[in-house]
Protein backbone atom coordinates (compact mmCIF):
# COMPACT_ATOMS: atom_id res chain seq x y z
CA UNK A 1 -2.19 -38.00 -39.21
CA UNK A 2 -2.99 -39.48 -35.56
CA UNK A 3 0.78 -38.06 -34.78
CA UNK A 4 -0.74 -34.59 -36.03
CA UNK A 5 -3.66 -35.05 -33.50
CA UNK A 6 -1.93 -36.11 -30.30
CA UNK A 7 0.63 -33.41 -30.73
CA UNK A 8 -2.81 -30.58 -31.06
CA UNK A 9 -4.12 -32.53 -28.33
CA UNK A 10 -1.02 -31.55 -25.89
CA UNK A 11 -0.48 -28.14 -27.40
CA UNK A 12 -4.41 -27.59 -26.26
CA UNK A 13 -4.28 -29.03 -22.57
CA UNK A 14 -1.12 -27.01 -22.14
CA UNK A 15 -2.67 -23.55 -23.09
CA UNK A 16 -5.08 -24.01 -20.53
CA UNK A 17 -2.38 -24.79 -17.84
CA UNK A 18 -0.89 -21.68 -18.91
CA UNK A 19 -4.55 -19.86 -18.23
CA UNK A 20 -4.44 -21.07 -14.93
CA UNK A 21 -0.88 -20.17 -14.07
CA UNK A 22 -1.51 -16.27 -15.21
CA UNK A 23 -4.56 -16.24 -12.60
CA UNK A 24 -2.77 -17.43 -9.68
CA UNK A 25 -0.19 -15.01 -10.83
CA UNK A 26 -2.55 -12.27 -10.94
CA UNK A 27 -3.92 -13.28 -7.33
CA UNK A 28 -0.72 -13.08 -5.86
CA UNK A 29 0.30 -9.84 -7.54
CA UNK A 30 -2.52 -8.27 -6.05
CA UNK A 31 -2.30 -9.85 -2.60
CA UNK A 32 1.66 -8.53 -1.81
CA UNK A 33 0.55 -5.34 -3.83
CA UNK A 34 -2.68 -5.54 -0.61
CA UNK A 35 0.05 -6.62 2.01
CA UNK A 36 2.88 -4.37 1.45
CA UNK A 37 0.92 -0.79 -0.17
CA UNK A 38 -2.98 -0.98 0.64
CA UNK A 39 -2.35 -2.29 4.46
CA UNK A 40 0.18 0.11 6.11
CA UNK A 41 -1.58 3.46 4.31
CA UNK A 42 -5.25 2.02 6.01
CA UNK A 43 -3.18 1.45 9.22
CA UNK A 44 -1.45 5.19 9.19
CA UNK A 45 -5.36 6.58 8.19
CA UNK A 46 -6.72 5.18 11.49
CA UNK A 47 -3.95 6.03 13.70
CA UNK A 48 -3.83 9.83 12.48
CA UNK A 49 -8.25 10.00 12.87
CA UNK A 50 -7.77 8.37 16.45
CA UNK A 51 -5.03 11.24 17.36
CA UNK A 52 -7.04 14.25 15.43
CA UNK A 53 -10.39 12.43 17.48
CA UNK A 54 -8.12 12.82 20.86
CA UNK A 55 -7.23 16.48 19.98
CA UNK A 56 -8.07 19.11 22.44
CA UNK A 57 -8.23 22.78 23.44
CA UNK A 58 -4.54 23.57 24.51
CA UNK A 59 -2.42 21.22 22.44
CA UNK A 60 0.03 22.50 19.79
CA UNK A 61 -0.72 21.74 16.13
CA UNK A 62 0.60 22.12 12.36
CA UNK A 63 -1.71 22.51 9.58
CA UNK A 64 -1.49 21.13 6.42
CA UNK A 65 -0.51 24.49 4.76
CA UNK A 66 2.14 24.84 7.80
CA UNK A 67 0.70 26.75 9.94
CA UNK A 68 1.72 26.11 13.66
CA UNK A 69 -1.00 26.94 16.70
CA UNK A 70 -2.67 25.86 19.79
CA UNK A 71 -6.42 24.78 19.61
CA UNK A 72 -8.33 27.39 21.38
CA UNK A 73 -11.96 25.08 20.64
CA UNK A 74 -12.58 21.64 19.11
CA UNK A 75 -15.68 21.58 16.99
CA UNK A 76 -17.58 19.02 15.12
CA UNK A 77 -15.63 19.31 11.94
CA UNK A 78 -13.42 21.64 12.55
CA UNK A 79 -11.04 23.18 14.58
CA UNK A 80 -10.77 26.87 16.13
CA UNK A 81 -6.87 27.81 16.24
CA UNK A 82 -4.67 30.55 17.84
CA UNK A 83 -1.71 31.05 15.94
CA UNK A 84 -0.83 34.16 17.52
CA UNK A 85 -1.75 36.10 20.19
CA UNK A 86 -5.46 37.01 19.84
CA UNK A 87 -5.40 35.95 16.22
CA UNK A 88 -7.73 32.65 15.84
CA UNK A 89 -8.63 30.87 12.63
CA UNK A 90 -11.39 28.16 11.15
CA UNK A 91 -9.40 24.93 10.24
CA UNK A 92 -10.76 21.57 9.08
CA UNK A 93 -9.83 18.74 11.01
CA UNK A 94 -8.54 16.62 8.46
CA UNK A 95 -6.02 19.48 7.47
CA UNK A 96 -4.19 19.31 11.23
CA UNK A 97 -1.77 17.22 12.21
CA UNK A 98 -0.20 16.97 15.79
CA UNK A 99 2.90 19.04 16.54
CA UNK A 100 6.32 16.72 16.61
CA UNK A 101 7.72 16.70 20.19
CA UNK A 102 10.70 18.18 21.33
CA UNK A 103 12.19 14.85 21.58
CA UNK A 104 11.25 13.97 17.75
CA UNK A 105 13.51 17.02 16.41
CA UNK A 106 16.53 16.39 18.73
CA UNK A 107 16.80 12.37 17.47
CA UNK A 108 16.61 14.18 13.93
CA UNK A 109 19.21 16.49 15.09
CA UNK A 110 21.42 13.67 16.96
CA UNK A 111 20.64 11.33 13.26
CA UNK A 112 22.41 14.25 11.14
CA UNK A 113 25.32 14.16 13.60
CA UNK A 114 25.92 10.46 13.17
């Protein structure tokens, strides 16, 4: 009968090792899941406000539905562009993005040849 006892006793202390092991688990799930995902997007949100911040009247831009223009004005919220010649349209600014460079599409170009 004692034998009966110790061998609940230790069956009971392990189960709450185990409890503890599936926590720190669970921490470090989440903390590579934080280092490798949540991180870089946050990083990529701020960069892209700080450039759409620095935008102004002049330089080329895509929008989000692919429309390519120059700002003609920079407003609080929103942007004024020219995508053709005395044709100008109301865009939000979190739907522009900054043209890519000349530069940008000839490494693509020189990539493909590779």
């Amino acid at each position: 009968m004692e034998l009966l006892t110790i061998l609940l006793q230790a069956e009971l202390e392990n189960q709450t090792g185990s409890q503890w092991g599936f926590w720190i688990m669970m921490i470090a799930v989440f903390v590579i899941m934080w280092l490798f995902m949540i991180r870089p997007q946050q990083k990529k949100q701020k960069e892209l406000e700080q450039k759409r911040s620095s935008m102004k009247a002049g330089d080329k831009v895509v929008t989000a539905g692919g429309l390519h223009g120059k700002i003609d004005k920079v407003q609080d919220d929103t942007f004024m562009i020219e995508i053709a010649k005395g044709i100008i349209i109301k865009v939000d600014k979190a739907s522009v993005f900054e043209e890519p460079t000349v530069e940008k599409k000839e490494d693509k170009k020189e990539d493909k040849k590779d």
